[in-house]
C-alpha atoms as a PDB file:
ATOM      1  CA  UNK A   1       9.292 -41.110   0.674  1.00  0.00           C
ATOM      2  CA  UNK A   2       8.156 -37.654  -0.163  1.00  0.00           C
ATOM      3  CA  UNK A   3       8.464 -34.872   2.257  1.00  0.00           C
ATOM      4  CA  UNK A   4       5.315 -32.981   3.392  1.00  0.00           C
ATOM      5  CA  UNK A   5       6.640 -29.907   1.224  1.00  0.00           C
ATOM      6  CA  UNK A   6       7.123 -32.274  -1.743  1.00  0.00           C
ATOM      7  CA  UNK A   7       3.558 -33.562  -1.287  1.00  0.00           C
ATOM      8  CA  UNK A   8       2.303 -29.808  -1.344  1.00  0.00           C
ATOM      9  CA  UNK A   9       4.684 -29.164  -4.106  1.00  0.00           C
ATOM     10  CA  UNK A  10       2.566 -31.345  -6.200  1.00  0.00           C
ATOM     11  CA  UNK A  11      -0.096 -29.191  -5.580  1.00  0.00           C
ATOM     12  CA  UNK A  12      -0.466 -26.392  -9.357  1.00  0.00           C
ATOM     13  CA  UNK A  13      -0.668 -22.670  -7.711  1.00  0.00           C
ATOM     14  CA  UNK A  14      -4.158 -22.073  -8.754  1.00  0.00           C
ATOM     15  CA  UNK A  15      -4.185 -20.596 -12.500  1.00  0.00           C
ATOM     16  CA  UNK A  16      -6.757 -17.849 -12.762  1.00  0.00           C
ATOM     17  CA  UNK A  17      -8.129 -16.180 -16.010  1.00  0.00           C
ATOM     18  CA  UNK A  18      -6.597 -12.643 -15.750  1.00  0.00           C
ATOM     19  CA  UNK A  19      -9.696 -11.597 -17.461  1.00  0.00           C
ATOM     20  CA  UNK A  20     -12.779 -11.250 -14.935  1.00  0.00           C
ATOM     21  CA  UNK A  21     -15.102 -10.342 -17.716  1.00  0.00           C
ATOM     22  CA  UNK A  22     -15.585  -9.361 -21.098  1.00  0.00           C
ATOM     23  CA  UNK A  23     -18.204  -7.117 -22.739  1.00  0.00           C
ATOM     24  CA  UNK A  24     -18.337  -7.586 -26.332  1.00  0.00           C
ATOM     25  CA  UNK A  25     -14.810  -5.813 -27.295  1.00  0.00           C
ATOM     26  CA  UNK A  26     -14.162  -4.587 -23.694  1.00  0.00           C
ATOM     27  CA  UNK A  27     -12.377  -7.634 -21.077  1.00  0.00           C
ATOM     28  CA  UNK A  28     -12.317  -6.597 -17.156  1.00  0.00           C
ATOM     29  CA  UNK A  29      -9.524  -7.704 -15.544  1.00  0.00           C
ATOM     30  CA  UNK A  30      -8.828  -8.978 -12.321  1.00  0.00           C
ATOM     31  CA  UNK A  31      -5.948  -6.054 -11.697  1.00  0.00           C
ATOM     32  CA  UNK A  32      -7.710  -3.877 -12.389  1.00  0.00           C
ATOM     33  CA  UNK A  33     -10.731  -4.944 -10.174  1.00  0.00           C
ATOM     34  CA  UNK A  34      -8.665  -5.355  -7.424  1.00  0.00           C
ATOM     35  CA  UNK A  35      -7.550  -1.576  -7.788  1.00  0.00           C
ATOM     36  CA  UNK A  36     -11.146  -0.217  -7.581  1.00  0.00           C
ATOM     37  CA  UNK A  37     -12.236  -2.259  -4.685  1.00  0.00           C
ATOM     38  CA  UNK A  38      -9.282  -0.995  -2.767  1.00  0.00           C
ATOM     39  CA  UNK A  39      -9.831   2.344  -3.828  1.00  0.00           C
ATOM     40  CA  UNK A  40     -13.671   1.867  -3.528  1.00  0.00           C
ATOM     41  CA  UNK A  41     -13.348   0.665   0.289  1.00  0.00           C
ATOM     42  CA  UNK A  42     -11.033   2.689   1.722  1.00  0.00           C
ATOM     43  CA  UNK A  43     -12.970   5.842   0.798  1.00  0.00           C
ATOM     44  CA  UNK A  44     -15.953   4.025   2.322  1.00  0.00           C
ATOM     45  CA  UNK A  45     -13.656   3.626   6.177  1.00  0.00           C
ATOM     46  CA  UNK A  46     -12.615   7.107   5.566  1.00  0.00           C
ATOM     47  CA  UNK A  47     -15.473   8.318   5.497  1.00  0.00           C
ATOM     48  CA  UNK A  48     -16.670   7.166   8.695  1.00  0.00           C
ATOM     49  CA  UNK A  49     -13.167   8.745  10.087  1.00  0.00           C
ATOM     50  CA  UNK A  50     -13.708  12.231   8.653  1.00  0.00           C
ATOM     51  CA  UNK A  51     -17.378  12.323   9.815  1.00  0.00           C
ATOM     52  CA  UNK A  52     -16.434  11.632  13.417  1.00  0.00           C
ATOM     53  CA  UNK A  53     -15.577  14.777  15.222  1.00  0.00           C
ATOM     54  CA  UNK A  54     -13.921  13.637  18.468  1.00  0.00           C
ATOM     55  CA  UNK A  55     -11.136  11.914  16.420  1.00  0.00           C
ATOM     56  CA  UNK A  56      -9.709  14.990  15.422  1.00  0.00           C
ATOM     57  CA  UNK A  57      -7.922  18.356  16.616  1.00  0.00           C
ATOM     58  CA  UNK A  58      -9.754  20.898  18.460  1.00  0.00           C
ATOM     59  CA  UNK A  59     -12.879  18.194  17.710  1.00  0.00           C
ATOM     60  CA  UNK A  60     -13.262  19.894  14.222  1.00  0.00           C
ATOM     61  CA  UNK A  61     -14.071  17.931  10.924  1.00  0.00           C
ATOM     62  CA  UNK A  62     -10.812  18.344   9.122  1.00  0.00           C
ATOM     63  CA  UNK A  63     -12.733  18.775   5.640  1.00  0.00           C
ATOM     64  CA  UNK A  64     -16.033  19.425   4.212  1.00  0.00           C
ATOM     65  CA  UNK A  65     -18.588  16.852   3.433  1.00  0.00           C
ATOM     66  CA  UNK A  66     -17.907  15.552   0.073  1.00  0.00           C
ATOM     67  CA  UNK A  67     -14.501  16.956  -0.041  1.00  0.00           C
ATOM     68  CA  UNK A  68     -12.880  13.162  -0.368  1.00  0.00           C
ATOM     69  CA  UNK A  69     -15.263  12.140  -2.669  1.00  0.00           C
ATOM     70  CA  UNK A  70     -13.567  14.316  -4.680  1.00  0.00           C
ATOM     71  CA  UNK A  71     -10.532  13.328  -3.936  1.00  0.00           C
ATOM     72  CA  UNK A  72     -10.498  10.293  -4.728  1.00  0.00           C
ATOM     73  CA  UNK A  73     -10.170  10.388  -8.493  1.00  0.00           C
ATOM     74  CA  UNK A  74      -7.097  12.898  -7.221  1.00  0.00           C
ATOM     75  CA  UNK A  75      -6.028   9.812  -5.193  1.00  0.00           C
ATOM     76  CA  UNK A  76      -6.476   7.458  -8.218  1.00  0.00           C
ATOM     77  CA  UNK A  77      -4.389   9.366 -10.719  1.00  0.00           C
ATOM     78  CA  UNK A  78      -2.373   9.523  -8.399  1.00  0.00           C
ATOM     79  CA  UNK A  79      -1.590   5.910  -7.669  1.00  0.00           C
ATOM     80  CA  UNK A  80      -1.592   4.584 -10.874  1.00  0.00           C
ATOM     81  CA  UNK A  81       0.390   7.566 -12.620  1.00  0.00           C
ATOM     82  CA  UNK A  82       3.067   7.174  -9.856  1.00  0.00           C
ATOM     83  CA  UNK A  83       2.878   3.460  -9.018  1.00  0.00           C
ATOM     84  CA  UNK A  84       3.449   2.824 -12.687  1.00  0.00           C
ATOM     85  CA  UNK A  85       6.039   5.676 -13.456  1.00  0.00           C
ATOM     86  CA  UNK A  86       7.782   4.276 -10.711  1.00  0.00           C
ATOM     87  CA  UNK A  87       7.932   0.758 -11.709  1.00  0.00           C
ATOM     88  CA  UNK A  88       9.158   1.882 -15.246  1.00  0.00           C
ATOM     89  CA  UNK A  89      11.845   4.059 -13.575  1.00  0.00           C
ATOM     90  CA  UNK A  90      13.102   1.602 -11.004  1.00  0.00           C
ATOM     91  CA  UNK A  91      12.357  -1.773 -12.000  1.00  0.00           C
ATOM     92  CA  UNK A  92      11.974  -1.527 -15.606  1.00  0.00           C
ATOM     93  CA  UNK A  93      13.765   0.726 -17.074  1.00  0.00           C
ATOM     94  CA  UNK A  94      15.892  -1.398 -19.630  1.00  0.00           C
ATOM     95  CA  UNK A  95      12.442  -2.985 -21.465  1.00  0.00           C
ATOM     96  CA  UNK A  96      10.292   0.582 -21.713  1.00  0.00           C
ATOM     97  CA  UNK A  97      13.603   1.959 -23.518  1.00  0.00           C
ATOM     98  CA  UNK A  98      13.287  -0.720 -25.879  1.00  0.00           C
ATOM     99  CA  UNK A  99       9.484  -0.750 -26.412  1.00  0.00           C
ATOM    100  CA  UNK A 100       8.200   2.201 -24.832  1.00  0.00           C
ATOM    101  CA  UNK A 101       4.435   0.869 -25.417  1.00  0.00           C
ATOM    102  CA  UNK A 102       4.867  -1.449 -22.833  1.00  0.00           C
ATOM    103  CA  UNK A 103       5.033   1.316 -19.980  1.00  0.00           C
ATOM    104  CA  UNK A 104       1.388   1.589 -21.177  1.00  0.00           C
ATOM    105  CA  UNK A 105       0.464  -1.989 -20.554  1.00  0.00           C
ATOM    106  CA  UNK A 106      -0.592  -1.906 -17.079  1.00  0.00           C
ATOM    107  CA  UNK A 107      -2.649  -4.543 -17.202  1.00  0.00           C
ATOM    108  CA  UNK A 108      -0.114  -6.944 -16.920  1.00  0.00           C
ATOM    109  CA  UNK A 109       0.814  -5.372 -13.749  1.00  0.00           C
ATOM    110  CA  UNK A 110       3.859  -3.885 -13.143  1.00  0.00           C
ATOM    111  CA  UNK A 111       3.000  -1.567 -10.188  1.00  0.00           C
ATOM    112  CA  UNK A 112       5.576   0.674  -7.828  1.00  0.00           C
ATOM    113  CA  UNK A 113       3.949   0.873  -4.051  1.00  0.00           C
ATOM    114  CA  UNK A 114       6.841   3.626  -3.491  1.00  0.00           C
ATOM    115  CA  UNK A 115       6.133   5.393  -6.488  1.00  0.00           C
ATOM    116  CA  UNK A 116       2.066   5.261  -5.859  1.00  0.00           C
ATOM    117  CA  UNK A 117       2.972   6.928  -2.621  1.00  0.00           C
ATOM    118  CA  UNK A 118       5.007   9.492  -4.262  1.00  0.00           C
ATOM    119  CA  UNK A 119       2.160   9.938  -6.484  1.00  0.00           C
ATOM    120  CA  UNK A 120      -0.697  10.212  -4.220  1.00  0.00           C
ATOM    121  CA  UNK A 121       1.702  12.218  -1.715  1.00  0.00           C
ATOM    122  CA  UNK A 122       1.962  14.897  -4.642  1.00  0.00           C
ATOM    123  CA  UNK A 123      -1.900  14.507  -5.346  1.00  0.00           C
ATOM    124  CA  UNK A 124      -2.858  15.074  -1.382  1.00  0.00           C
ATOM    125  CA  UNK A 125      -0.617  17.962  -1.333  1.00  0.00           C
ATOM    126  CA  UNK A 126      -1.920  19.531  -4.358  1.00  0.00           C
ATOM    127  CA  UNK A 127      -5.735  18.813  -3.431  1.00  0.00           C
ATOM    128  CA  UNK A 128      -4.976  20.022   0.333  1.00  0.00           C
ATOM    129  CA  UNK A 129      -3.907  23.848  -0.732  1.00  0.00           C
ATOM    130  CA  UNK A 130      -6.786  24.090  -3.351  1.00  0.00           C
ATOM    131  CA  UNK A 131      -9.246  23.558  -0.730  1.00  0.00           C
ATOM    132  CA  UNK A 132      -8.460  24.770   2.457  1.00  0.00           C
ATOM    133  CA  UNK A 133      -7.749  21.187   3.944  1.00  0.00           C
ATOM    134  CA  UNK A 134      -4.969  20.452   6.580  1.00  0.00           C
ATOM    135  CA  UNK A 135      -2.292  19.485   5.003  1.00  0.00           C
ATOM    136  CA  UNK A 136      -1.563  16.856   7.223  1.00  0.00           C
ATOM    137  CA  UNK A 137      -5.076  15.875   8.447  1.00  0.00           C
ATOM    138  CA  UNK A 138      -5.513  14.732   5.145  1.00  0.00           C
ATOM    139  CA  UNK A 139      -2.501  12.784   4.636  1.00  0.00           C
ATOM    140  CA  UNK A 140      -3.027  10.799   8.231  1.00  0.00           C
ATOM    141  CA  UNK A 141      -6.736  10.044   6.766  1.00  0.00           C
ATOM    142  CA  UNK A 142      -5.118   8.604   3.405  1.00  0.00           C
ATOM    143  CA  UNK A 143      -2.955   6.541   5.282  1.00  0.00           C
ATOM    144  CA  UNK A 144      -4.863   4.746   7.847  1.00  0.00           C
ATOM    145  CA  UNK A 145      -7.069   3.332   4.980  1.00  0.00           C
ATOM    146  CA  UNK A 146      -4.074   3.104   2.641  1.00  0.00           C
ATOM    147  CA  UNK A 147      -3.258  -0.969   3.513  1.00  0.00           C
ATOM    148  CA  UNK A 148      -6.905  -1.524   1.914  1.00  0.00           C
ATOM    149  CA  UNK A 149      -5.446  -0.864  -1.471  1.00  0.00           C
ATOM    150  CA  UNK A 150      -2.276  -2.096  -0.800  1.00  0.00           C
ATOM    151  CA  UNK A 151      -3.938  -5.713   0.294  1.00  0.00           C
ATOM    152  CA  UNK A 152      -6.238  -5.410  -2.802  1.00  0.00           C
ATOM    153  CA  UNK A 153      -2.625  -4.607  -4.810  1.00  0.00           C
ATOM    154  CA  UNK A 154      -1.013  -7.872  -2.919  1.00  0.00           C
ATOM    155  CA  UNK A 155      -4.475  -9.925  -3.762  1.00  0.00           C
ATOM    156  CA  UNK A 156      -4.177  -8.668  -8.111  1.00  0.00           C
ATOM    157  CA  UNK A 157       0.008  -9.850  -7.753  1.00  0.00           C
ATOM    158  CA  UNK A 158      -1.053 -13.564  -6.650  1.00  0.00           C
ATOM    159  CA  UNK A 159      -3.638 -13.547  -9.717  1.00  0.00           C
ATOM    160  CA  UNK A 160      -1.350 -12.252 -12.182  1.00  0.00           C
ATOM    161  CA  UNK A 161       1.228 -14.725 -10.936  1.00  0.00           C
ATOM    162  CA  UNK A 162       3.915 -11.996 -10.690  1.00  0.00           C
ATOM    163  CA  UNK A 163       6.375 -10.975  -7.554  1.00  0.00           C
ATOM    164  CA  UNK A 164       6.337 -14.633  -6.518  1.00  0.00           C
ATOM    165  CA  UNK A 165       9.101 -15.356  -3.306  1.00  0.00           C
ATOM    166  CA  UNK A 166      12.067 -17.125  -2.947  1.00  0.00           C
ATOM    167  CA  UNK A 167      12.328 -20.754  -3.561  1.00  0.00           C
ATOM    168  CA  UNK A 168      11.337 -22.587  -0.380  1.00  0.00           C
ATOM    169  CA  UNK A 169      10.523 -26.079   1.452  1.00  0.00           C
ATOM    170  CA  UNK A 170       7.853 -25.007   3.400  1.00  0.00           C
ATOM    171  CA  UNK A 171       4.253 -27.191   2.765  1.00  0.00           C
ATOM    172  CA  UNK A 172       2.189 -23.952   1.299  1.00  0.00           C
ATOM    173  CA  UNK A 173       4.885 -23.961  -1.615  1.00  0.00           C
ATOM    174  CA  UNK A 174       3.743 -23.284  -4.538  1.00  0.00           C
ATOM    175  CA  UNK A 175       4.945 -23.896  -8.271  1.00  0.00           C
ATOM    176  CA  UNK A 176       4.489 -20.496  -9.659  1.00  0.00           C
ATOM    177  CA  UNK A 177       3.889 -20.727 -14.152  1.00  0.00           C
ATOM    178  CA  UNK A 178       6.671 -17.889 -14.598  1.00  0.00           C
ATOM    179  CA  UNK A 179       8.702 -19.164 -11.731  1.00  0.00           C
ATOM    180  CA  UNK A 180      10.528 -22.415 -13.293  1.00  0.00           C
ATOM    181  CA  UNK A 181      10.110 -25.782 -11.662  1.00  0.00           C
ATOM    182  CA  UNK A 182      10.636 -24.503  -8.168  1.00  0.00           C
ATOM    183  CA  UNK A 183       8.486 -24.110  -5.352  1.00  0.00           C
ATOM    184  CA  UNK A 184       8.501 -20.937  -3.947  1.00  0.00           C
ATOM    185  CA  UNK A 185       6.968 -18.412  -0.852  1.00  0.00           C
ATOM    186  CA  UNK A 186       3.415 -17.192  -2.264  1.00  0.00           C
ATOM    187  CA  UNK A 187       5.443 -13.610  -0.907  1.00  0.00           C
ATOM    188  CA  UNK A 188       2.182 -11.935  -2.379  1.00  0.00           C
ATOM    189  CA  UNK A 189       0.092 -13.339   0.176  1.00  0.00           C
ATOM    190  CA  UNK A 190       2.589 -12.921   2.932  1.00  0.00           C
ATOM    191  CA  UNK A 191       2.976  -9.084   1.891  1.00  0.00           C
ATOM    192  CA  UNK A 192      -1.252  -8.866   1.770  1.00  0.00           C
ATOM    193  CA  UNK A 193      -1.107  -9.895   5.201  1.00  0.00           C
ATOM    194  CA  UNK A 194       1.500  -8.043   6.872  1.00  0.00           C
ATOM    195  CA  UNK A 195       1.434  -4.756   4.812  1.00  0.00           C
ATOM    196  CA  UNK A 196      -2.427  -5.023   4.323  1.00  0.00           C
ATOM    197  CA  UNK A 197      -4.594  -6.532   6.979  1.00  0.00           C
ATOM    198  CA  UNK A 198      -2.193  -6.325  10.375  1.00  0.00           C
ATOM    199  CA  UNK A 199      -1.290  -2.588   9.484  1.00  0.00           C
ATOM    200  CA  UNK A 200      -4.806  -1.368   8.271  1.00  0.00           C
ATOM    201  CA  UNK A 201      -5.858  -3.411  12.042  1.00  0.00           C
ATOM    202  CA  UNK A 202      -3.116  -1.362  13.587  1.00  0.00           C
ATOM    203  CA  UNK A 203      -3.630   2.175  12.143  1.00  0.00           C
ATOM    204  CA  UNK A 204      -7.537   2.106  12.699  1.00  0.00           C
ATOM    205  CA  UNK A 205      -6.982   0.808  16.516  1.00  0.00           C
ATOM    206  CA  UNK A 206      -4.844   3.609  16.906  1.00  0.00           C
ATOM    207  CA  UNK A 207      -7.024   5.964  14.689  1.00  0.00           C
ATOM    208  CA  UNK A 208     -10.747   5.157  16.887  1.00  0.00           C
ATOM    209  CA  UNK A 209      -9.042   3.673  20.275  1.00  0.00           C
ATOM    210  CA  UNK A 210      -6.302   6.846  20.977  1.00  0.00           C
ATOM    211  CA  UNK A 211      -5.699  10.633  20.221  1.00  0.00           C
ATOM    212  CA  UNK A 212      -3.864  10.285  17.418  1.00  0.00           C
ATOM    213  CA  UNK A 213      -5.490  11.624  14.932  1.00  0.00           C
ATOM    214  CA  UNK A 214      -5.176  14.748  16.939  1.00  0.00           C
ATOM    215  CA  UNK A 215      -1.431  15.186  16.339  1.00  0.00           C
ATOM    216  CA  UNK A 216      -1.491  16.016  12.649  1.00  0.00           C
ATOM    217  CA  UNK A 217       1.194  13.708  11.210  1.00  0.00           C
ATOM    218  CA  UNK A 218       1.878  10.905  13.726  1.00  0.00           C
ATOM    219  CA  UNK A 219      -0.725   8.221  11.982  1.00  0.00           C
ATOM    220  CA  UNK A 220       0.870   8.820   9.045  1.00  0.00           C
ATOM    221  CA  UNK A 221       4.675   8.323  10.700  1.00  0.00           C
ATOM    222  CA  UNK A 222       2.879   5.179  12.068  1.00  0.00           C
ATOM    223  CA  UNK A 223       2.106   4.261   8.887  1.00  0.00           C
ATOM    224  CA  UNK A 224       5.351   4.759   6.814  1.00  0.00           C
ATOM    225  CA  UNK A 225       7.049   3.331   9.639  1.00  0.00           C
ATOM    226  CA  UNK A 226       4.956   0.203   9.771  1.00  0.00           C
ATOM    227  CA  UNK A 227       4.855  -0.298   5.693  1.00  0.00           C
ATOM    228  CA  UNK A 228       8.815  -0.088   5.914  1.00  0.00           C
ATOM    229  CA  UNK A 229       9.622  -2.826   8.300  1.00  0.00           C
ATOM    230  CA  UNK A 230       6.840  -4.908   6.664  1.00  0.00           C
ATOM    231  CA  UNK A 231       8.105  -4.681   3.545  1.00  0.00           C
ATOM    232  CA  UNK A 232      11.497  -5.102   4.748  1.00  0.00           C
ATOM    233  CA  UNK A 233      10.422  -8.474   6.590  1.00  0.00           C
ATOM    234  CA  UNK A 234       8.812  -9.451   2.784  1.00  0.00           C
ATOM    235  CA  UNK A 235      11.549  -9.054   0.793  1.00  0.00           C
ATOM    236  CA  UNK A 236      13.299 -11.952   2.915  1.00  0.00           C
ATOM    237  CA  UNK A 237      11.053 -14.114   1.234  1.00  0.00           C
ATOM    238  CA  UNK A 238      10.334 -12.081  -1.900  1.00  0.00           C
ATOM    239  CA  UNK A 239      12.268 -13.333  -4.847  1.00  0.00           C
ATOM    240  CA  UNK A 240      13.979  -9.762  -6.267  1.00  0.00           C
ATOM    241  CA  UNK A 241      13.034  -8.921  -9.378  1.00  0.00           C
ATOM    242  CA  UNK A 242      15.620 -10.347 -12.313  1.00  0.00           C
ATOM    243  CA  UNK A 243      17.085  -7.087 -13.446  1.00  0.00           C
ATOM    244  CA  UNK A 244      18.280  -5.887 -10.519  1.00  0.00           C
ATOM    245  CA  UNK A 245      18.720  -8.919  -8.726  1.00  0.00           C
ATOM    246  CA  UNK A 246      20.215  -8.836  -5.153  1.00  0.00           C
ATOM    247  CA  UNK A 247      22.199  -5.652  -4.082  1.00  0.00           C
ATOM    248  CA  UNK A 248      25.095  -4.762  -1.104  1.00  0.00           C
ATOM    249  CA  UNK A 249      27.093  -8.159  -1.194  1.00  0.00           C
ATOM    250  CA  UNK A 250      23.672 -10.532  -1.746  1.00  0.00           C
ATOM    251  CA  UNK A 251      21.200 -10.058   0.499  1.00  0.00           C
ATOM    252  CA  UNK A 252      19.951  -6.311   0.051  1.00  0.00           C
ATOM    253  CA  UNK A 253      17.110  -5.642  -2.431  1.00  0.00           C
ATOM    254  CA  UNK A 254      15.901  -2.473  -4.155  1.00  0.00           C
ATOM    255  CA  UNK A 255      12.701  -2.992  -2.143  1.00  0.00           C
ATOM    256  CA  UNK A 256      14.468  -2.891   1.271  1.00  0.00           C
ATOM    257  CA  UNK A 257      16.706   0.160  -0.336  1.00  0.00           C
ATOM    258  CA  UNK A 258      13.369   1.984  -0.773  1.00  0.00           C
ATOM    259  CA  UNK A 259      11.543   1.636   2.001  1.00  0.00           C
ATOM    260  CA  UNK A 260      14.361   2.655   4.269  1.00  0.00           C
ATOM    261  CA  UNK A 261      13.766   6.315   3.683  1.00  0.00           C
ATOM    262  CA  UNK A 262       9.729   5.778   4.131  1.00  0.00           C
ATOM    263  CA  UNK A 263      10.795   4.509   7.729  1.00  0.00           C
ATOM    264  CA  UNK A 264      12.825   7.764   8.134  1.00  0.00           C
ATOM    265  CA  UNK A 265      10.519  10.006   6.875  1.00  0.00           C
ATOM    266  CA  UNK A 266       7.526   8.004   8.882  1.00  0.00           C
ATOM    267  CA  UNK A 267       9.763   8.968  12.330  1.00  0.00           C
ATOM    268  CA  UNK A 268      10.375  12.845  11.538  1.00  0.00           C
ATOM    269  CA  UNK A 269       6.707  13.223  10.615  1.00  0.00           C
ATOM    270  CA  UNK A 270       6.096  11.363  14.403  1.00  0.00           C
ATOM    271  CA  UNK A 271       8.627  13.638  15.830  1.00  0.00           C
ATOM    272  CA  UNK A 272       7.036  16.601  14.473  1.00  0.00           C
ATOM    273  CA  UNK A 273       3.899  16.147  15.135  1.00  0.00           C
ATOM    274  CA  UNK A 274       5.086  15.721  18.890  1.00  0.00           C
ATOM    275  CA  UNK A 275       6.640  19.059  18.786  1.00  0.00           C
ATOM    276  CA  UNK A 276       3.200  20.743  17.638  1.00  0.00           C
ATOM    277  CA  UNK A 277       1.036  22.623  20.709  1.00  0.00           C
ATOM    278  CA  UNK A 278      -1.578  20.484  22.217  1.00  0.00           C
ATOM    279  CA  UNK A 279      -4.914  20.045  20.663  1.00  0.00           C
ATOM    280  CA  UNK A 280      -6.960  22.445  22.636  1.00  0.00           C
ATOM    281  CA  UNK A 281      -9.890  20.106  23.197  1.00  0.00           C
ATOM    282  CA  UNK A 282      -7.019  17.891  25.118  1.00  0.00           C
ATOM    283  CA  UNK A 283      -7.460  19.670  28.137  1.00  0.00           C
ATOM    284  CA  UNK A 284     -11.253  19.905  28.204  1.00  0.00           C
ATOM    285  CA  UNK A 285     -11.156  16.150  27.788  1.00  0.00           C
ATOM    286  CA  UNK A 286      -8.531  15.769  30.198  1.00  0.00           C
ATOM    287  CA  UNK A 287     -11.127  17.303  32.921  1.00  0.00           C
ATOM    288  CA  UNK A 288     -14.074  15.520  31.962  1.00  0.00           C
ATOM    289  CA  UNK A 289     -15.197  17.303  28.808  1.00  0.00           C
ATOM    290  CA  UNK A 290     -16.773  15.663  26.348  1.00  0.00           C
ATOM    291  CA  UNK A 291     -15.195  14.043  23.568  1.00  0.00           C
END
């Protein structure tokens, strides 16, 4: 008799057409769809954030109307430059040598979280000190909206069929087309939920609910913090990716490698933001001022 797992085995993971839509010449793919509505929809919740006075420090908008509008093709470069620079660089290193055209191909996927953040951490900088933005008002915006994309990202893998988990007996196995014979973890789905919807529930909670949007710098520890361990809780059930395989003695991957310093950074940016002088609207609030 077959097991339950077996049964569900049975089940094909569900194929998809990595191209959306074509006009004439032109095809729209799914990928990159899923990158524009993540990119599309955060700027939409952020919006909402940076129009809300009380949120932040001293009850001041921490930019100009428009300002991330503008940002956000900043933001984009960002991601994609340094999520796919990345990728090359960590994960891929050996093929691009041998056929650098392919580091061009990002349509296939082949996408870096840690180097996207690098990338959009160097954009936010850069954008920040050209217009007169706190620095670190603008990263905490950034990254309570950040697990949008990052779901959307997790969403695009489980189309394309790529990142797939470890082989498992669990019922929602699935038989992935570039993952041999073996049920596996749908990890992409697992990683959408913990990395995208639970944290972006989390950081806006936190964000609308509590002050802490007026300690520049502790969302955004929140947020690198939270990313790190739910990454790290992924990669149990994330297959690692061939070329690298598993690292220190079998059970370490490059992903848990990488997001170890995100979860150190997230804490000194929480610890520095505790050291900064209180808001000055904190007391007025504190005595029945309004917020």
């Amino acid at each position: 008799m077959q097991t339950a797992a077996e049964l569900f085995a049975l089940l094909p993971y569900p194929v998809f057409d990595p191209v959306a839509f074509s006009i004439g010449p032109v095809s729209v793919r799914w990928y990159g769809l899923a990158y524009v509505a993540g990119i599309l929809l955060a700027w939409q919740i952020a919006e909402r954030m940076v129009a809300s006075e009380r949120l932040w420090p001293d009850n001041r908008l921490p930019m100009e109307k428009g300002a991330l509008g503008d940002f956000i093709v900043w933001a984009t470069l960002g991601i994609v430059l340094g999520g796919r620079l990345g990728y090359v660089l960590i994960y891929d290193l050996d093929r691009t040598l041998s056929d650098p055209l392919s580091a061009l191909q990002i349509w296939h996927g082949g996408m870096s979280f840690h180097g996207g953040l690098a990338g959009t951490l160097i954009a936010m900088l850069l954008f920040a000190r050209r217009n007169g933005i706190r620095t670190w008002s603008l990263i905490d915006t950034v990254c309570s909206v950040a697990p949008v994309g990052i779901f959307f990202g997790r969403i695009a893998n489980f189309i394309n069929g790529e990142l797939w988990g470890r082989a498992a007996d669990v019922p929602w196995a699935m038989v992935f087309p570039t993952g041999g014979p073996v049920p596996r973890h749908p990890s992409q789905l697992y990683e959408a939920g913990m990395e995208g919807v639970l944290l972006l529930l989390v950081l806006q909670v936190l964000a609308w609910r509590t002050d802490v949007l007026k300690h520049p710098g502790r969302l955004a520890g929140i947020f690198a913090c939270g990313y790190g361990l739910a990454r790290i809780v992924s990669e149990f059930f994330r297959e690692p990716d061939a070329n690298l395989g598993y690292l220190g003695g079998g059970w370490l991957t490059m992903g848990m490698i990488l997001s170890l310093p995100l979860i150190l950074a997230g804490i000194w940016a929480m610890v520095q933001a505790g050291r900064q002088a209180p808001p000055k609207g904190e007391a007025a609030r504190g005595n029945g001022g309004q917020e």
